[in-house]
Protein backbone atom coordinates (compact mmCIF):
# COMPACT_ATOMS: atom_id res chain seq x y z
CA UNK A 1 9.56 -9.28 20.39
CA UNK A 2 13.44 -9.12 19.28
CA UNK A 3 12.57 -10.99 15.86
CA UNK A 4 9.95 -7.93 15.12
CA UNK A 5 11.90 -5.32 16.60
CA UNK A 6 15.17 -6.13 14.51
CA UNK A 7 12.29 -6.49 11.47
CA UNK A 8 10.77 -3.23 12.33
CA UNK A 9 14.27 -1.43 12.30
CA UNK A 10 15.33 -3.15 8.85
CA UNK A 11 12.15 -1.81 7.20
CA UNK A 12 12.76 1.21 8.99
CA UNK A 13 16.02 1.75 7.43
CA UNK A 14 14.64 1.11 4.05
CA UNK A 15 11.63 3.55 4.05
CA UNK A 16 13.80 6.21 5.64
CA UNK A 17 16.08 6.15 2.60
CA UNK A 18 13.63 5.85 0.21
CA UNK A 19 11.24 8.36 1.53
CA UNK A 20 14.28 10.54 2.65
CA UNK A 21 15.66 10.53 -0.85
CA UNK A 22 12.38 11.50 -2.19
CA UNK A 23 12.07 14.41 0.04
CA UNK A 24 15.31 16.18 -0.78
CA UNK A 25 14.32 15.70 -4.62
CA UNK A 26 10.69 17.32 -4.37
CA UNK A 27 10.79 19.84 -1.55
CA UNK A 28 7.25 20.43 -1.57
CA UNK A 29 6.76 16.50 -1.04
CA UNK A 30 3.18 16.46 0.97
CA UNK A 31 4.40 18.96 3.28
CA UNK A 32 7.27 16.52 4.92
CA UNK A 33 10.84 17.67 5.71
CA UNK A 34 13.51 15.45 6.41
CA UNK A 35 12.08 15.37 10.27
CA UNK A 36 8.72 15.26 9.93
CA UNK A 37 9.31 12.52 7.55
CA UNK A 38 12.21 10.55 9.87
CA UNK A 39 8.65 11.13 12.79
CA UNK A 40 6.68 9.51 9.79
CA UNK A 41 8.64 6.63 9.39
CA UNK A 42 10.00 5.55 12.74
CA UNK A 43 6.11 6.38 14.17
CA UNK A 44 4.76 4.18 11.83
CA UNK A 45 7.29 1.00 12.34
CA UNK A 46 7.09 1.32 16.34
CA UNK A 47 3.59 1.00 16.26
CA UNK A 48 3.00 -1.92 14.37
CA UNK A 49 3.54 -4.03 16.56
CA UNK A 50 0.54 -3.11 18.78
CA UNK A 51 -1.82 -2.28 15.02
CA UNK A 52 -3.39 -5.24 14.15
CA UNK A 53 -3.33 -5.29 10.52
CA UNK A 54 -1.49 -8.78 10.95
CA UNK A 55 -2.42 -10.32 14.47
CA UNK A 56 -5.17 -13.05 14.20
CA UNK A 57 -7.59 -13.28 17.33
CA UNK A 58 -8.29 -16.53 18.84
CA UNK A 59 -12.16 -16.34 17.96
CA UNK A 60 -10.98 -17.70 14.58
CA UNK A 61 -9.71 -20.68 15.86
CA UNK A 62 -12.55 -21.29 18.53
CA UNK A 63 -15.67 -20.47 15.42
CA UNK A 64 -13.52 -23.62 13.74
CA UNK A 65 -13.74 -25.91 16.07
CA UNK A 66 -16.83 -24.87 17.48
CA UNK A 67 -15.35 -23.98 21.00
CA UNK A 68 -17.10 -20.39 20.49
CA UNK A 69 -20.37 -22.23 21.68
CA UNK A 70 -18.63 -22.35 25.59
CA UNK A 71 -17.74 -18.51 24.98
CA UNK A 72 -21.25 -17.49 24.30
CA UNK A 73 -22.49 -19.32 27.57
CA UNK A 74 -20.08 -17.14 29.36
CA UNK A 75 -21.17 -13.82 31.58
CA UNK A 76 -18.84 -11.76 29.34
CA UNK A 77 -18.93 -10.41 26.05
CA UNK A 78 -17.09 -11.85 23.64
CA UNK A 79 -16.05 -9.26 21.92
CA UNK A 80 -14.90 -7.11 24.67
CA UNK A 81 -13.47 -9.89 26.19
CA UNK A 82 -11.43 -10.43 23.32
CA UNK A 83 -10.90 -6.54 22.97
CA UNK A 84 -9.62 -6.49 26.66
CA UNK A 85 -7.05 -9.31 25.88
CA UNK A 86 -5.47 -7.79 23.06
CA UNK A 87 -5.76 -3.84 24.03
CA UNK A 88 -3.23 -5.77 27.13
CA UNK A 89 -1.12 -7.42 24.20
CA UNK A 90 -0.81 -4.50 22.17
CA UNK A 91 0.21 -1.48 25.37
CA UNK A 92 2.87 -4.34 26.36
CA UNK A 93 4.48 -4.30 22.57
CA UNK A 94 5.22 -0.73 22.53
CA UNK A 95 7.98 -0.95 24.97
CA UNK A 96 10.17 -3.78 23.26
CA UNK A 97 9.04 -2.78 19.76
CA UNK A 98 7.87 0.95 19.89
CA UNK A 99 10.25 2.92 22.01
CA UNK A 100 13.35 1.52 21.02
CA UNK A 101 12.21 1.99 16.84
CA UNK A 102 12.05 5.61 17.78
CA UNK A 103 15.01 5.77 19.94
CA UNK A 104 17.27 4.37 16.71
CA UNK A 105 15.08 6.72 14.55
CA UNK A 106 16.30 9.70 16.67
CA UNK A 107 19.99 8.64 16.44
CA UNK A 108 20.03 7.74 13.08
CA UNK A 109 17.90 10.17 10.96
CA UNK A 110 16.64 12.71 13.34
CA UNK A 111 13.17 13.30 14.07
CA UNK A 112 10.75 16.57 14.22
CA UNK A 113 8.62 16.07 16.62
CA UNK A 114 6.76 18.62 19.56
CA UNK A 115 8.65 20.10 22.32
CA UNK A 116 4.82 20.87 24.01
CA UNK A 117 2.95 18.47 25.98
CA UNK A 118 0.02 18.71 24.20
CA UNK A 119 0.35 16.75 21.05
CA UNK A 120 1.19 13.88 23.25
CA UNK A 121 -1.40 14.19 25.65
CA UNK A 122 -3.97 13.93 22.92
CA UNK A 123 -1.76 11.02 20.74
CA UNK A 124 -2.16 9.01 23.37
CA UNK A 125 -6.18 8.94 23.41
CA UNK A 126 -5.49 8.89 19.82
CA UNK A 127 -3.42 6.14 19.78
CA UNK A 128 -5.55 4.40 22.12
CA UNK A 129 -8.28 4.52 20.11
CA UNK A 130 -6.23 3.20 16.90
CA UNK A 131 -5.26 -0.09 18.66
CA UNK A 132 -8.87 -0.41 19.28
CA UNK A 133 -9.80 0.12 16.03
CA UNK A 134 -7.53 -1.98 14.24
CA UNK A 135 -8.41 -5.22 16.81
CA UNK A 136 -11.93 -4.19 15.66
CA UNK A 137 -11.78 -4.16 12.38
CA UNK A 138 -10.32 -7.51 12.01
CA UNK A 139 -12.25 -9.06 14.41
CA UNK A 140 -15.14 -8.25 12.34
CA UNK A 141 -13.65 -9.86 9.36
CA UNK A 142 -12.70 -13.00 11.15
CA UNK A 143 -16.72 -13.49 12.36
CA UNK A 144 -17.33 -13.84 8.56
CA UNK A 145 -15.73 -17.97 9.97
CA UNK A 146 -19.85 -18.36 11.01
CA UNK A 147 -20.17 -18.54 7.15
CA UNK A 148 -17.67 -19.55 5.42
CA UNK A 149 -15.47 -22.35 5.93
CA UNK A 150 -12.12 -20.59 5.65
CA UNK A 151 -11.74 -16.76 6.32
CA UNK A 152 -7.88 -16.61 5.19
CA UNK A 153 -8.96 -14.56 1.68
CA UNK A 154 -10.71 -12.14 3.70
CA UNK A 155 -8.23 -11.45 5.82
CA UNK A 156 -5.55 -11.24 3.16
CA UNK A 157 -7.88 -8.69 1.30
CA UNK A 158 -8.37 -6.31 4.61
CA UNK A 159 -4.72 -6.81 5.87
CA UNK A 160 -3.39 -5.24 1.81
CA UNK A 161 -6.90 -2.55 1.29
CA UNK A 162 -5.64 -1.73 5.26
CA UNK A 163 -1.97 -1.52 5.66
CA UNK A 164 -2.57 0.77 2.59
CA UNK A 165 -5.70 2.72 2.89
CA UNK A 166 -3.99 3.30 6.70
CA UNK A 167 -0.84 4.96 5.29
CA UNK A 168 1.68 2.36 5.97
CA UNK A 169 3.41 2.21 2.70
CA UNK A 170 3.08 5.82 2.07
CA UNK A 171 2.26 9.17 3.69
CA UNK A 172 -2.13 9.44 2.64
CA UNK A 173 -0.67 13.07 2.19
CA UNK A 174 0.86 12.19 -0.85
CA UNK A 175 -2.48 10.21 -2.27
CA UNK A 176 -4.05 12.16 -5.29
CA UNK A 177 -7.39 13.49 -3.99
CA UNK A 178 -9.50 11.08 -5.39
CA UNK A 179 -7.53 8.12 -3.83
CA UNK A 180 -7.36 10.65 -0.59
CA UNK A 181 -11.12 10.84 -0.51
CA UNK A 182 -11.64 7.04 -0.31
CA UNK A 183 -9.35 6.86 2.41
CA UNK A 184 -11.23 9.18 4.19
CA UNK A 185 -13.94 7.01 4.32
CA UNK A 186 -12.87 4.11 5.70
CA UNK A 187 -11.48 3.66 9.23
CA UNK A 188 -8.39 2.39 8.15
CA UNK A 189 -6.31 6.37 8.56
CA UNK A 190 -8.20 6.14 11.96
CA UNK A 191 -5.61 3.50 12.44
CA UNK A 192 -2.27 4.55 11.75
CA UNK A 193 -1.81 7.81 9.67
CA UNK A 194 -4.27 9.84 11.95
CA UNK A 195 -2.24 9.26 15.04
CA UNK A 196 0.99 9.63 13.66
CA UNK A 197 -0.24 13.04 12.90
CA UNK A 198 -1.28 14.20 16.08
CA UNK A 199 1.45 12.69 18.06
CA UNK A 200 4.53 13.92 15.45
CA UNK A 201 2.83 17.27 15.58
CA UNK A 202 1.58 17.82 12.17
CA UNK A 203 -1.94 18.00 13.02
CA UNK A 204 -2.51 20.35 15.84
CA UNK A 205 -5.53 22.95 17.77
CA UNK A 206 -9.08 21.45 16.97
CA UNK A 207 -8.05 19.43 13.82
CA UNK A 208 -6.12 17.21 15.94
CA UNK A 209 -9.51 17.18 18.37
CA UNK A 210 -11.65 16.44 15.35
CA UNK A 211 -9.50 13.57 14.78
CA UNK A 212 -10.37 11.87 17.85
CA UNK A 213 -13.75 12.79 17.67
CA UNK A 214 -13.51 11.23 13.80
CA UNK A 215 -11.57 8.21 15.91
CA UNK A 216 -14.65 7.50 18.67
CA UNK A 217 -17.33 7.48 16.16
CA UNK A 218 -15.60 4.80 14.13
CA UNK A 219 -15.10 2.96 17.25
CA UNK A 220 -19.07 3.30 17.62
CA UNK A 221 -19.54 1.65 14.53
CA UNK A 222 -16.92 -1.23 14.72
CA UNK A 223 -18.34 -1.77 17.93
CA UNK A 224 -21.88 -1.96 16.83
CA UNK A 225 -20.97 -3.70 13.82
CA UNK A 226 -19.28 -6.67 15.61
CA UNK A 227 -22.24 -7.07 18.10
CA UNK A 228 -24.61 -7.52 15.55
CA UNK A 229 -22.43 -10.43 13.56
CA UNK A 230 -22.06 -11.61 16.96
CA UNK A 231 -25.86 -11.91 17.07
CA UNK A 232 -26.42 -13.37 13.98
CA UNK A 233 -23.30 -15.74 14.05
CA UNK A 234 -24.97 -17.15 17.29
CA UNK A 235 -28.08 -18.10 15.64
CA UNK A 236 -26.44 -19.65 12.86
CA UNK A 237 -24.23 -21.55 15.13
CA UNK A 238 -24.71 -25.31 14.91
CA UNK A 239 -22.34 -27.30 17.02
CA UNK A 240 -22.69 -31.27 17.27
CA UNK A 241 -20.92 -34.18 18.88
CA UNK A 242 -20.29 -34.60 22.92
């Protein structure tokens, strides 16, 4: 947790003063100030620790060796199961990682962010449902293992098409429309750029509620989409030995 906090704050540091920079050359730079792009920033780097863009699940590992076999045999569904575990992992890895990347934030480049309740209130259902999404998403991707002997290109290709479809390495806000539009329709700004706007305020009233809304049905698809690999990775399972 120290190793990706002090790596959270380095890369912190670095977007602030490019991004920062960039802001006080183009004032009409996606809409950002120099606080509502410090809320950006420091928003983005405290929650990656609990976004997993990065994190590999243990079903990878257990559809190798076959161990997955014991896990369908169980009362509990794996996916949730697996769900359950990390949603745990991830809430934990916003205190070490998350709150103290915004505290520096604040005391280094000041950050604009709501003096109402609300926009928290709803970033936290928001944010909720991000974590979710992102364990999701790669989860998915790793039950490709039922098929193919190693799954490491595939998750290379969603971790890069993610980090940046999500708005990690820059603001979706400052994507030209086209780029903006296939964003849109992936889950990926469900993820990270979505949230950030709801919590840091810039997305407020029934926009922010649509984004939630825009948040649950992806969750209904992930969900639905992982069951049914589930399904068909079980019939195509073949374990042997004793």
């Amino acid at each position: 947790m120290v190793a990706g906090l002090i790596t959270n704050l380095v890369f912190g540091f670095v977007r602030a003063a490019v991004l920062t920079a960039a802001v006080h050359a183009d004032n009409g730079f996606g809409g950002y100030t120099t606080g509502t792009i410090g809320a950006y920033i420091w928003l983005s780097q405290g929650l990656l620790g609990a976004i997993a863009f990065w994190t590999l699940p243990d079903i990878v590992e257990r559809i190798r060796t076959g161990d997955v076999a014991i896990d369908f045999l169980r009362p509990i569904d794996i996916q949730f199961a697996h769900l359950a575990e990390y949603l745990g992992r991830a809430t934990y890895s916003l205190l070490p990682r998350g709150l103290p990347s915004l505290l520096v934030g604040t005391l280094t480049f000041g950050l604009a962010l709501p003096d109402t309740a609300g926009p928290y209130v709803l970033g936290v259902i928001s944010l909720a449902a991000a974590i979710a999404l992102s364990f999701l998403s790669m989860f998915a991707v790793c039950l490709a293992g039922f098929w193919m002997v190693d799954t490491r290109g595939l998750r290379a290709l969603h971790m890069i098409c993610g980090t940046f479809l999500a708005g990690l390495f820059a603001p979706l806000h400052l994507f030209p429309d086209w780029l903006r539009a296939i964003a849109y329709a992936t889950p990926f700004p469900s993820m990270l750029q979505w949230p950030i706007d709801v919590i840091s305020g810039r997305t407020t009233g029934m926009a922010a509620v649509g984004i939630v809304v825009a948040q649950c049905l992806w969750l209904g698809v992930l969900v639905a989409l992982g069951q049914l690999i589930l399904r068909a990775g079980r019939r195509k399972l073949e374990v042997q030995g004793g």
